[in-house]
N, C-alpha and C. Protein backbone atom coordinates (compact mmCIF):
# COMPACT_ATOMS: atom_id res chain seq x y z
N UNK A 1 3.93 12.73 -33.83
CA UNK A 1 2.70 12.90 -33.05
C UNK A 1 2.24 11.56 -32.47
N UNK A 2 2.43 10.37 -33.32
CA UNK A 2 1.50 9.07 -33.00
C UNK A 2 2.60 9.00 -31.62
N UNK A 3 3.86 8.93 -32.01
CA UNK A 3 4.54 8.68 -31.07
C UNK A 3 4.59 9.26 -29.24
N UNK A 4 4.23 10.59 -29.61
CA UNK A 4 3.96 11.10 -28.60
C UNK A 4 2.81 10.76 -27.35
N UNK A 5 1.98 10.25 -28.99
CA UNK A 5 0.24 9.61 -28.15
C UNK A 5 0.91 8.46 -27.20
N UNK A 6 1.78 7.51 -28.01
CA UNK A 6 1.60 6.29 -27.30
C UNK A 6 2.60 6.21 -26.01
N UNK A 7 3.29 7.41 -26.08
CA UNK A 7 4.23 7.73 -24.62
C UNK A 7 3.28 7.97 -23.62
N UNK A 8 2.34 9.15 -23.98
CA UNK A 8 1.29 9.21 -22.70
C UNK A 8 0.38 8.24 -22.37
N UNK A 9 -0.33 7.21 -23.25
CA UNK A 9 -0.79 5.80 -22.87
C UNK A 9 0.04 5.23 -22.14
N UNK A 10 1.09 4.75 -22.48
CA UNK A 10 1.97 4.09 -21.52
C UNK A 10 2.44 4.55 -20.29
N UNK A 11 2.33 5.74 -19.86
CA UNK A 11 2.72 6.16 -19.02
C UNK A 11 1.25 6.26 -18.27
N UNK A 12 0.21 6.76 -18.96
CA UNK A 12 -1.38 6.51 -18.15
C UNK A 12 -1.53 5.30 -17.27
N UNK A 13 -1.00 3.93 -18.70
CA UNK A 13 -0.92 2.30 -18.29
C UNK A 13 -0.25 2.34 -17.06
N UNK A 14 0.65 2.54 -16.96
CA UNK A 14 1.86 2.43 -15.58
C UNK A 14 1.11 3.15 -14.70
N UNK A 15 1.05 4.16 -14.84
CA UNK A 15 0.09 4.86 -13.44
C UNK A 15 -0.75 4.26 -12.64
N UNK A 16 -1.91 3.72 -14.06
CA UNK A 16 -2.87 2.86 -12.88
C UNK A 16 -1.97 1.36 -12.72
N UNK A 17 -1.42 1.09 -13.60
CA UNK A 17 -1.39 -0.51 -12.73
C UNK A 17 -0.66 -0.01 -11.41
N UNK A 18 0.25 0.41 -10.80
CA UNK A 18 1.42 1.43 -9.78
C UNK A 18 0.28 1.80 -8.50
N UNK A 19 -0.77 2.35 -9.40
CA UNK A 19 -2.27 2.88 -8.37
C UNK A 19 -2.84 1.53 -7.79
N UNK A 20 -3.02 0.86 -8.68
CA UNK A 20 -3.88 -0.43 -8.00
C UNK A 20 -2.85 -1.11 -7.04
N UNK A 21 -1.30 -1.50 -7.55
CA UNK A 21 -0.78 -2.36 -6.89
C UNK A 21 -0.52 -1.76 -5.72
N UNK A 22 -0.84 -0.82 -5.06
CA UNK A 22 -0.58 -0.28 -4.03
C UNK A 22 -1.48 -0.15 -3.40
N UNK A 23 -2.77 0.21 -4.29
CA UNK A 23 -4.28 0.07 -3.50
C UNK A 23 -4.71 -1.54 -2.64
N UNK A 24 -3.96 -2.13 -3.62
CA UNK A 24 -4.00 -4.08 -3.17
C UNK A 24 -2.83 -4.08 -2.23
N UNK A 25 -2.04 -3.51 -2.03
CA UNK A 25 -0.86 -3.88 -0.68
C UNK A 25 -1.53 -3.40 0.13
N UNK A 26 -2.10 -1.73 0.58
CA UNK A 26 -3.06 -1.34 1.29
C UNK A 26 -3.83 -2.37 1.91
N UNK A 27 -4.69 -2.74 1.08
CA UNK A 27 -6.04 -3.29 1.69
C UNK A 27 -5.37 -4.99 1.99
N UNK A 28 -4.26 -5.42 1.42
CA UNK A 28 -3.92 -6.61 2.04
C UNK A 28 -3.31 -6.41 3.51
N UNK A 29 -2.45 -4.79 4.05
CA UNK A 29 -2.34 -4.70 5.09
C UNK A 29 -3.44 -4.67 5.71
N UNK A 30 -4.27 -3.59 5.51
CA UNK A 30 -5.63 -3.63 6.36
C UNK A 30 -5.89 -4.78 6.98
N UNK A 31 -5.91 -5.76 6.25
CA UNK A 31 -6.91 -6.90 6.34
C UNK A 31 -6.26 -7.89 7.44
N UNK A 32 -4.53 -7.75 7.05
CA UNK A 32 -3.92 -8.45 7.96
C UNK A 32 -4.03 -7.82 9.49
N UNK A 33 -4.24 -6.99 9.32
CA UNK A 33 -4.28 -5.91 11.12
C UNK A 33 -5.90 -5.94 11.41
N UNK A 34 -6.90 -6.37 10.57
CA UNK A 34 -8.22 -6.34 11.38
C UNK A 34 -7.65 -7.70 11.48
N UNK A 35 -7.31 -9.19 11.16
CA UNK A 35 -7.74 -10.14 11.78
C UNK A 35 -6.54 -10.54 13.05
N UNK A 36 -5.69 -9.76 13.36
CA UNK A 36 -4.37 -10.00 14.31
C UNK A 36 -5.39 -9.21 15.72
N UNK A 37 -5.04 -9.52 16.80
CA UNK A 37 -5.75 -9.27 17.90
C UNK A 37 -5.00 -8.02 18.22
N UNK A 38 -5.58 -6.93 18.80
CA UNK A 38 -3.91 -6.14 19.12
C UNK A 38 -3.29 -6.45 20.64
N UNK A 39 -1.93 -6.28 20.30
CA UNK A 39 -1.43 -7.04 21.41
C UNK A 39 -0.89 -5.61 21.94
N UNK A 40 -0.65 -5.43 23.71
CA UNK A 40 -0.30 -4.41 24.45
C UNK A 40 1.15 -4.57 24.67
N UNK A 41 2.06 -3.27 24.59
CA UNK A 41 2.74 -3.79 24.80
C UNK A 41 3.80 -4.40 26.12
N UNK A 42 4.75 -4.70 26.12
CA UNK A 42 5.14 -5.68 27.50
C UNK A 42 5.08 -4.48 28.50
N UNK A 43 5.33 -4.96 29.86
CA UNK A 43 5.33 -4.45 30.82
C UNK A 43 6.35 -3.32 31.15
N UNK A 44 7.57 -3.78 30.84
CA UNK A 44 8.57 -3.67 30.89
C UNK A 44 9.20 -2.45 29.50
N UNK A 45 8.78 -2.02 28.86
CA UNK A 45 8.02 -0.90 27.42
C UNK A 45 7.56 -0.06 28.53
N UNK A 46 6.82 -0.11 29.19
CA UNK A 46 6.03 0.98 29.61
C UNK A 46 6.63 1.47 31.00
N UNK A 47 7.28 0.77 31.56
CA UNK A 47 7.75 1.36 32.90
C UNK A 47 9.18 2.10 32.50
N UNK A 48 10.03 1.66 31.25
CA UNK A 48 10.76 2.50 31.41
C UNK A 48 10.65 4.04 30.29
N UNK A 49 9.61 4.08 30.10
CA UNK A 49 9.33 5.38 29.83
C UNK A 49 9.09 6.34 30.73
């Protein structure tokens, strides 16, 4: 039984750290795309569509 407990802790543990480190790549992308200007793209992209 104890054993069983401490499989689902550890596996709870992993979840969130897995949740956060992805919540923190997220918001480190975010952050990198609000401060980048957006750029259009070339001329030459759009005419041959």
């Amino acid at each position: 039984m104890e054993k069983k407990r401490q499989k689902i802790w550890t596996a709870i543990g992993v979840g969130i750290a897995i949740a956060l480190l992805l919540y923190w790549l997220t918001l480190a992308i975010w952050i990198d795309d609000d401060t980048d200007p957006p750029m259009p793209p070339p001329v030459e992209e759009i005419s041959n569509c």
